[in-house]
N, C-alpha and C. Protein backbone atom coordinates (compact mmCIF):
# COMPACT_ATOMS: atom_id res chain seq x y z
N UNK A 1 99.06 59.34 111.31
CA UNK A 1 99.57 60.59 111.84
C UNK A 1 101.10 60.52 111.80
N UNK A 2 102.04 61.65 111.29
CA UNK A 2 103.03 61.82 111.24
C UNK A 2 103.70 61.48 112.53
N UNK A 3 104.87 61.40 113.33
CA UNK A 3 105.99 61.40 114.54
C UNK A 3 105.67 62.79 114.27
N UNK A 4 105.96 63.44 114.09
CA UNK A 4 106.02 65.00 114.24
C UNK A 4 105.07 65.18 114.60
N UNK A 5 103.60 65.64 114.11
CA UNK A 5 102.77 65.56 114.33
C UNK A 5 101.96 65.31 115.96
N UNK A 6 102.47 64.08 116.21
CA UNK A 6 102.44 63.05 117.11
C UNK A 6 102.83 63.75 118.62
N UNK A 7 104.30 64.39 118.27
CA UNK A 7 105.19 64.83 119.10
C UNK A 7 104.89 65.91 119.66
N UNK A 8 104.14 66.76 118.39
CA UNK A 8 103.91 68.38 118.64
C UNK A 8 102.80 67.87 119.65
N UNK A 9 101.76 67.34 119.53
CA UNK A 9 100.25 67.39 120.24
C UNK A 9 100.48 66.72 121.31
N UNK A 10 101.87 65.98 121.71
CA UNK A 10 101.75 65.45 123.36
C UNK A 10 102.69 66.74 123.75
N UNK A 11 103.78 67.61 123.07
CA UNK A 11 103.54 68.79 123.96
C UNK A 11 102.73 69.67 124.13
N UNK A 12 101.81 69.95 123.28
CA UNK A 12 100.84 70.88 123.34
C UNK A 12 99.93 70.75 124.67
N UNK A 13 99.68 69.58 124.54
CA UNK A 13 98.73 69.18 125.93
C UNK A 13 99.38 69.02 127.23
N UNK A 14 100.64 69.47 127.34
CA UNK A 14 101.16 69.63 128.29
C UNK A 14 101.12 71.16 128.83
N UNK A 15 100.57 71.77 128.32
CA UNK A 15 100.36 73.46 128.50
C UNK A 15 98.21 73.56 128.51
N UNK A 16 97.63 72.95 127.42
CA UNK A 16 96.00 73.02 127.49
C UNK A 16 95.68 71.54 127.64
N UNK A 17 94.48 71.33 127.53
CA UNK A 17 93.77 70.32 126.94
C UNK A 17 92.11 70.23 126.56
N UNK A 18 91.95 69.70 126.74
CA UNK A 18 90.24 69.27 125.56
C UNK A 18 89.06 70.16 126.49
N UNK A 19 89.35 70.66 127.62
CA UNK A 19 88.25 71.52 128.54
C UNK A 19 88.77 73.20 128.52
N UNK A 20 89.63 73.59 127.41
CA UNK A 20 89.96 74.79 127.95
C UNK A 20 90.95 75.48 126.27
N UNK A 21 90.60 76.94 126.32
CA UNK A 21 91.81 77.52 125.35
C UNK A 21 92.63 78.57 126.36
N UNK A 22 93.84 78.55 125.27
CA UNK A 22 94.44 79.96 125.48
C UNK A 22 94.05 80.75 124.20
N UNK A 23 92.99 81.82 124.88
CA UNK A 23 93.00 82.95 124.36
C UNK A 23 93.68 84.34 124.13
N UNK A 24 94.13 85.14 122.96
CA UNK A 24 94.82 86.79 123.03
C UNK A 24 93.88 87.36 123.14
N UNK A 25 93.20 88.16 124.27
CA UNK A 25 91.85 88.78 124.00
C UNK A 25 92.58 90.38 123.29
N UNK A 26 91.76 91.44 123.37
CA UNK A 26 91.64 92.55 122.69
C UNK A 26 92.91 93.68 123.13
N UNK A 27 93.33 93.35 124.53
CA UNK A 27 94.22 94.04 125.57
C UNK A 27 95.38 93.45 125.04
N UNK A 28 95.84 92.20 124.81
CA UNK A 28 97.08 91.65 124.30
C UNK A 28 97.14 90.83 125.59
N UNK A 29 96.05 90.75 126.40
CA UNK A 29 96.96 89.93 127.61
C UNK A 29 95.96 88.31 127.50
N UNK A 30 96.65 87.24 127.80
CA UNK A 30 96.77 85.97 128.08
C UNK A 30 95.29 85.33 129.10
N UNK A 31 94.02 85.10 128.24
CA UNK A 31 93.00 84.45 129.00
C UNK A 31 92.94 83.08 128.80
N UNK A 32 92.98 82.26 129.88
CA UNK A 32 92.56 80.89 129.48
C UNK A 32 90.81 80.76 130.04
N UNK A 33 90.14 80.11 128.71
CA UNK A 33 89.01 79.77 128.52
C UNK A 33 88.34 78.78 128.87
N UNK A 34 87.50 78.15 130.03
CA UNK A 34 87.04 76.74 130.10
C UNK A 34 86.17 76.64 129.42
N UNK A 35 85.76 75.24 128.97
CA UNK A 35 84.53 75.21 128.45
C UNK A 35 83.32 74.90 129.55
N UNK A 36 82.27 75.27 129.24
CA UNK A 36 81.82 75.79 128.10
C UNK A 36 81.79 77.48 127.73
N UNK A 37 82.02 77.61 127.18
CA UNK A 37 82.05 79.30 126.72
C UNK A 37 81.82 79.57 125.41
N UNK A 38 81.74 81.19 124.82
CA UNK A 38 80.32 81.20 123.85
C UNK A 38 81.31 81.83 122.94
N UNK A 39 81.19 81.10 121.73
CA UNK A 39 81.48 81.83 120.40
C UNK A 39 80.16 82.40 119.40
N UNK A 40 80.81 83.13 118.43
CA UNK A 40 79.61 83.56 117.37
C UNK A 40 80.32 83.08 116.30
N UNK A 41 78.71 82.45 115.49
CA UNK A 41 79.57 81.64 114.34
C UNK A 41 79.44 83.19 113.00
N UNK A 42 80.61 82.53 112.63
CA UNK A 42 80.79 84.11 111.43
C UNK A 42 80.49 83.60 110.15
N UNK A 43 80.23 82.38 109.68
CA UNK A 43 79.97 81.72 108.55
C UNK A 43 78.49 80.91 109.00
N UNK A 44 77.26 80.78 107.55
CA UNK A 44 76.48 79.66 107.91
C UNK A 44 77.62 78.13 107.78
N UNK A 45 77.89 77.60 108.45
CA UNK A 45 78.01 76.25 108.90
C UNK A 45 77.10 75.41 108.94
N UNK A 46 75.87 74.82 108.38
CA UNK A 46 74.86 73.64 109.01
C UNK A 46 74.97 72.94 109.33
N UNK A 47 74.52 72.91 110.64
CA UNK A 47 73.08 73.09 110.95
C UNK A 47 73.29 74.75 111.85
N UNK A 48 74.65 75.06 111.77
CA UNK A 48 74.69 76.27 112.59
C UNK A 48 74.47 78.00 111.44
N UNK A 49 74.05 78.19 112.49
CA UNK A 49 74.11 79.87 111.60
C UNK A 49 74.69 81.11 112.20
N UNK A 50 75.08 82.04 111.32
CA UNK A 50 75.87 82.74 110.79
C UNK A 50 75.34 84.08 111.72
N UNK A 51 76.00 84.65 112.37
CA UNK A 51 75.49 85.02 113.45
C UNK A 51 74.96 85.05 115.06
N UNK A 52 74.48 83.73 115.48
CA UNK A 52 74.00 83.12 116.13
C UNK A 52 75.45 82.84 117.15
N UNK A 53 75.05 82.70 118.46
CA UNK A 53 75.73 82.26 119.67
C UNK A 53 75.74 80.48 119.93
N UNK A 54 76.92 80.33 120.46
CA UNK A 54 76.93 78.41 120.37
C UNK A 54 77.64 78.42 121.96
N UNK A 55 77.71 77.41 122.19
CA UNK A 55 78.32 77.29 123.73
C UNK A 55 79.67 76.13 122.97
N UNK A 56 80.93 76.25 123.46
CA UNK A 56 81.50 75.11 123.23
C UNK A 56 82.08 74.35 124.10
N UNK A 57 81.92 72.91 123.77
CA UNK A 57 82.07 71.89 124.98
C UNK A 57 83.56 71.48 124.89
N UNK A 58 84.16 71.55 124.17
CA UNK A 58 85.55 70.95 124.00
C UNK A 58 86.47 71.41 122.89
N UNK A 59 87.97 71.29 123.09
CA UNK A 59 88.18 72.09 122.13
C UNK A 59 89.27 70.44 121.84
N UNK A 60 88.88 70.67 120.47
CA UNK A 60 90.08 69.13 119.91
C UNK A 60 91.18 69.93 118.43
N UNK A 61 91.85 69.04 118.03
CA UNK A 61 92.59 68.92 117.35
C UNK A 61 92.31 68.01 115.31
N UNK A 62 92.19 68.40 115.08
CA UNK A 62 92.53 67.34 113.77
C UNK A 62 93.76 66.69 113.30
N UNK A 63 93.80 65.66 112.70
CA UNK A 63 95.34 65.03 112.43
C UNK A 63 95.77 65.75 111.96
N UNK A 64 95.60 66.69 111.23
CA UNK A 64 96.30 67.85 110.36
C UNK A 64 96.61 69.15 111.33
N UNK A 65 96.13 68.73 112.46
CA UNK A 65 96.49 69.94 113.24
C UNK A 65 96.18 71.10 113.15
N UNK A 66 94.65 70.95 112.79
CA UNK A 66 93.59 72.00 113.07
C UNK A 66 92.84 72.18 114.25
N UNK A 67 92.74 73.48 114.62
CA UNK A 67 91.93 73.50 115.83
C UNK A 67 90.19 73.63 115.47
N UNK A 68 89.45 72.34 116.20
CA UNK A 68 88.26 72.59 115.93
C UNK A 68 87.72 72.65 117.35
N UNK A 69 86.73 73.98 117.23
CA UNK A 69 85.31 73.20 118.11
C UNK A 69 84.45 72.22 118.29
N UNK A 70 84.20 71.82 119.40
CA UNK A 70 83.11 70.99 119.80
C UNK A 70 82.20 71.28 120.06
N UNK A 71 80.52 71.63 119.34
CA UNK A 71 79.39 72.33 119.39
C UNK A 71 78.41 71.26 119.07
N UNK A 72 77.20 70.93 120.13
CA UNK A 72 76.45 70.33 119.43
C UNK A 72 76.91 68.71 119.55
N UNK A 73 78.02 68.30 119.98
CA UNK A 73 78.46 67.03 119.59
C UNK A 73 79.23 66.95 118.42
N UNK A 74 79.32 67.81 117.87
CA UNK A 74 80.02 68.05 116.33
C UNK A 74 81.36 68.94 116.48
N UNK A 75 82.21 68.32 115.49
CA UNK A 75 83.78 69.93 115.19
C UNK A 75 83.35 70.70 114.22
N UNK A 76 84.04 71.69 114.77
CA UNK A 76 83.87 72.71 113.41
C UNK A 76 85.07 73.46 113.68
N UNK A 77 85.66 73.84 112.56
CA UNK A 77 86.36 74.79 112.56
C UNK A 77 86.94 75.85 113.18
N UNK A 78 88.27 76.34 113.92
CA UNK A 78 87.90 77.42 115.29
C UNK A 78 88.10 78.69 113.90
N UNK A 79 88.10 78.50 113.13
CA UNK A 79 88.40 79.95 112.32
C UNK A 79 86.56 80.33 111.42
N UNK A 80 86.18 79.65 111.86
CA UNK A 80 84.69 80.09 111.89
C UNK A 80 83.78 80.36 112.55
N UNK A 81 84.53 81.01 114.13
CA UNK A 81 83.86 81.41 114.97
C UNK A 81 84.40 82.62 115.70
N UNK A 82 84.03 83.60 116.27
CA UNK A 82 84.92 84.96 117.34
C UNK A 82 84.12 84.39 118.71
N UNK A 83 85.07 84.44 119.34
CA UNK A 83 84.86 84.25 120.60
C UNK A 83 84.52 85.17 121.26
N UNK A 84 83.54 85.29 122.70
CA UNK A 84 83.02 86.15 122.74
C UNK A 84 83.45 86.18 124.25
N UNK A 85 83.68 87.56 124.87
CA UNK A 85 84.11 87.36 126.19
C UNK A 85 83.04 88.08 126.89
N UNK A 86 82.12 86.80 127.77
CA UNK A 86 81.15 87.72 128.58
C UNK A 86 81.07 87.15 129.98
C-alpha cells in the first residue's frame, strides 16, 4: 500500500468506520447508515442476484481504495448496489 494511500484511510476513519456509511440520500441531506442495512444488488454478482435485497454487515475499503460491501461474509463492490432507505 502506497504512504498516501495509507494516510488517506487513517483520516478517513477518523470521520466513519467498518459499522457505518455516510450516505447523500434523495433530499441532498447527510444520513449516516449503520450496519446492517439493505441494499439492492443492480448487477447479477454470484452467488448474488440482480434485483434481490442483501443486508450489509460492514463496509471496508480495498488497497486501491475502493469501497466494498460486506454481504454474506464476502466484498463486493459498493457501485453494484442502491441503497435502500427503509
Amino acid at each position: 500500500m502506497s504512504e498516501h494511500n495509507r494516510e488517506y484511510i487513517l483520516e478517513l476513519f477518523k470521520i466513519v468506520d467498518t459499522n457505518s456509511i455516510l450516505a447523500v440520500m434523495h433530499t441532498g441531506q447527510v444520513k449516516r447508515l449503520y450496519c446492517p442495512f439493505t441494499v439492492r444488488c443492480n448487477v447479477d454478482v454470484p452467488p448474488l442476484t440482480k434485483g434481490d435485497e442483501y443486508a450489509v454487515e460492514a463496509v471496508k475499503m480495498t488497497l486501491k481504495l475502493e469501497d466494498v460491501f460486506i454481504i454474506k461474509g464476502r466484498a463486493y463492490f459498493v457501485r453494484y448496489f442502491s441503497i435502500l432507505n427503509k
